[in-house]
Protein backbone atom coordinates (compact mmCIF):
# COMPACT_ATOMS: atom_id res chain seq x y z
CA UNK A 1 1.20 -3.18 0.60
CA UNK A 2 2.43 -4.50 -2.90
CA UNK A 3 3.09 -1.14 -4.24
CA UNK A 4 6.14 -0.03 -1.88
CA UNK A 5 7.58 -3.48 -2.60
CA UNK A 6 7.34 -3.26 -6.35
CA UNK A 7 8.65 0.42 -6.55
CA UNK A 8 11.50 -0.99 -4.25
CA UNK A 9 12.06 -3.47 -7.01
CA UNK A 10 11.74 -0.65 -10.31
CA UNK A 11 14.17 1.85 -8.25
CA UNK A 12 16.83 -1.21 -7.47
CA UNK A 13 19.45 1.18 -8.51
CA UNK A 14 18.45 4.93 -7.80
CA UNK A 15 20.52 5.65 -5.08
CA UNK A 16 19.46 9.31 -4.81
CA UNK A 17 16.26 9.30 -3.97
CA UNK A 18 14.82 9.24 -0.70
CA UNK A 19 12.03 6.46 0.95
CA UNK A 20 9.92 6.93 3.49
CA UNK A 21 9.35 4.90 6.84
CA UNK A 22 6.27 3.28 5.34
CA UNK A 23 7.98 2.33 2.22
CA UNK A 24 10.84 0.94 3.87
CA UNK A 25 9.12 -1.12 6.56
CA UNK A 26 6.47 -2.95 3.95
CA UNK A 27 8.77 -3.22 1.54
CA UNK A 28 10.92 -5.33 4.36
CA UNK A 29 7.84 -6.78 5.54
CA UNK A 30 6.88 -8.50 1.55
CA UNK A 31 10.92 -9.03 1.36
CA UNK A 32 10.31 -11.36 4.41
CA UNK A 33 7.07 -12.76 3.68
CA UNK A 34 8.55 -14.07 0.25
CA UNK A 35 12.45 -14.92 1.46
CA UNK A 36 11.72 -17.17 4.87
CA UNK A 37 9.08 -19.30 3.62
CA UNK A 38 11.70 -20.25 0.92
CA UNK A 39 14.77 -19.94 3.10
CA UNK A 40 12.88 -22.69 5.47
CA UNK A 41 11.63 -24.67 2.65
CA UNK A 42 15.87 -25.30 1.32
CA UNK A 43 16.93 -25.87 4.88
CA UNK A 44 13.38 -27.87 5.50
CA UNK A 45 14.24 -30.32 2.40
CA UNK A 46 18.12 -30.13 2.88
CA UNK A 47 17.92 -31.87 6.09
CA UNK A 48 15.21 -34.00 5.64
CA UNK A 49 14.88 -35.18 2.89
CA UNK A 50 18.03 -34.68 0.70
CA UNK A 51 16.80 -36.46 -2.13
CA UNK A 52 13.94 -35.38 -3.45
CA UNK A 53 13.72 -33.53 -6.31
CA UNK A 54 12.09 -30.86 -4.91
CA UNK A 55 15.52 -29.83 -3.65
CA UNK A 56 17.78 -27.99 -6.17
CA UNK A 57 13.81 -26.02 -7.61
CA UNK A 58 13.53 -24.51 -3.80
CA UNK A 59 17.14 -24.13 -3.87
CA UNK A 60 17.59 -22.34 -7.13
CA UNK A 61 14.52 -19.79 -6.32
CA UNK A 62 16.07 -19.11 -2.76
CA UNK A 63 19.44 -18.45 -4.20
CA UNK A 64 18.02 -16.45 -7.38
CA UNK A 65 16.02 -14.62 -4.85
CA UNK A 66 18.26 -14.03 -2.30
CA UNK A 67 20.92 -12.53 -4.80
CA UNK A 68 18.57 -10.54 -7.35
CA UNK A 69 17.22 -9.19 -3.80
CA UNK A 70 20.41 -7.33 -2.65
CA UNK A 71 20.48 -4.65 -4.99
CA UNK A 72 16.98 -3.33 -4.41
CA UNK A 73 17.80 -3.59 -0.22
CA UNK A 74 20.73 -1.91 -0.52
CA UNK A 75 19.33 1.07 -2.44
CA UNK A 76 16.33 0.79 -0.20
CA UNK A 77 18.40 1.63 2.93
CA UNK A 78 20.57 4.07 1.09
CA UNK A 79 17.36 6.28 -0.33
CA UNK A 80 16.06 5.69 3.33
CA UNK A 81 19.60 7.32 5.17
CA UNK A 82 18.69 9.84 2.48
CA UNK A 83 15.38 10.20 3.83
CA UNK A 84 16.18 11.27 7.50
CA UNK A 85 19.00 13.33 6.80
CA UNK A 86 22.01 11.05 6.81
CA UNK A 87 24.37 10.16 4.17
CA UNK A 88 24.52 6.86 2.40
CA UNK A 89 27.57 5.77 4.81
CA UNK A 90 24.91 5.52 7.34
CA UNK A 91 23.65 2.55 6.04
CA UNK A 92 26.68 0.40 6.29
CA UNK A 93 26.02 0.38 9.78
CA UNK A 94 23.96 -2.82 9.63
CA UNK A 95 27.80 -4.27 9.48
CA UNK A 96 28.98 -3.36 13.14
CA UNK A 97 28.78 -6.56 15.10
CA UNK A 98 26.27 -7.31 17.51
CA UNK A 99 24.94 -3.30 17.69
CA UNK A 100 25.42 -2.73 13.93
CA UNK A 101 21.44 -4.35 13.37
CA UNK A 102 20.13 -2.82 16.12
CA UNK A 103 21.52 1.02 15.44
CA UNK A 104 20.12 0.14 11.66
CA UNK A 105 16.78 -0.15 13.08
CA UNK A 106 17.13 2.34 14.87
CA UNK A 107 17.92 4.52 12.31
CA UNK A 108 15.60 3.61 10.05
CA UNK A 109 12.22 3.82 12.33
CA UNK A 110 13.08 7.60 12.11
CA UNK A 111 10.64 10.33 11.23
CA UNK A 112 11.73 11.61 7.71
CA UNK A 113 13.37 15.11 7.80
CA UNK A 114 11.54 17.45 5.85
CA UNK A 115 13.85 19.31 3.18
């Protein structure tokens, strides 16, 4: 379960390759596992209790986190539009509103096309 994430982390910028449905989905499923627990923490400690100085250390690890984390999701879902045939493009789809999510998924719980 580690692996997919950590390759997801070394190939942060190979947008050429391809990634399969398994590799996708765990990495997602680690990238989640890590991201809410701290996401909830910042908003958990913003609201109630906005003093302690827990605040800005769960703050700076969400935002450090949360940036350093787009590059290896974005090549993630390009190398997995690779994967089932479509072009890169295809991943920019996640950007339609209210559908765009939902045709993502869609697209990316696709068999891989062999070739």
């Amino acid at each position: 379960m580690i692996t997919p994430y950590i390759n997801g982390w070394k190939k942060s910028f190979d947008y050429s390759g391809r990634s399969t449905r398994s590799d996708f989905w765990l990495f997602v499923l680690v990238d989640a596992i890590i991201y809410l627990p701290l996401y909830a923490g910042t908003l958990y400690l913003a609201f109630n209790e906005p003093d302690s100085p827990a605040l800005p250390v769960v703050n700076s690890l969400f935002s450090i986190y949360a940036f350093a984390g787009i590059f290896p999701r974005i090549s993630l879902a390009v190398r997995r539009m690779n994967d089932i045939g479509k072009r890169w493009i295809w991943a920019l789809t996640i950007f339609i509103p209210c559908i765009g999510p939902f045709w993502f998924i869609f697209l990316a719980i696709q068999p891989s096309v062999v070739g």
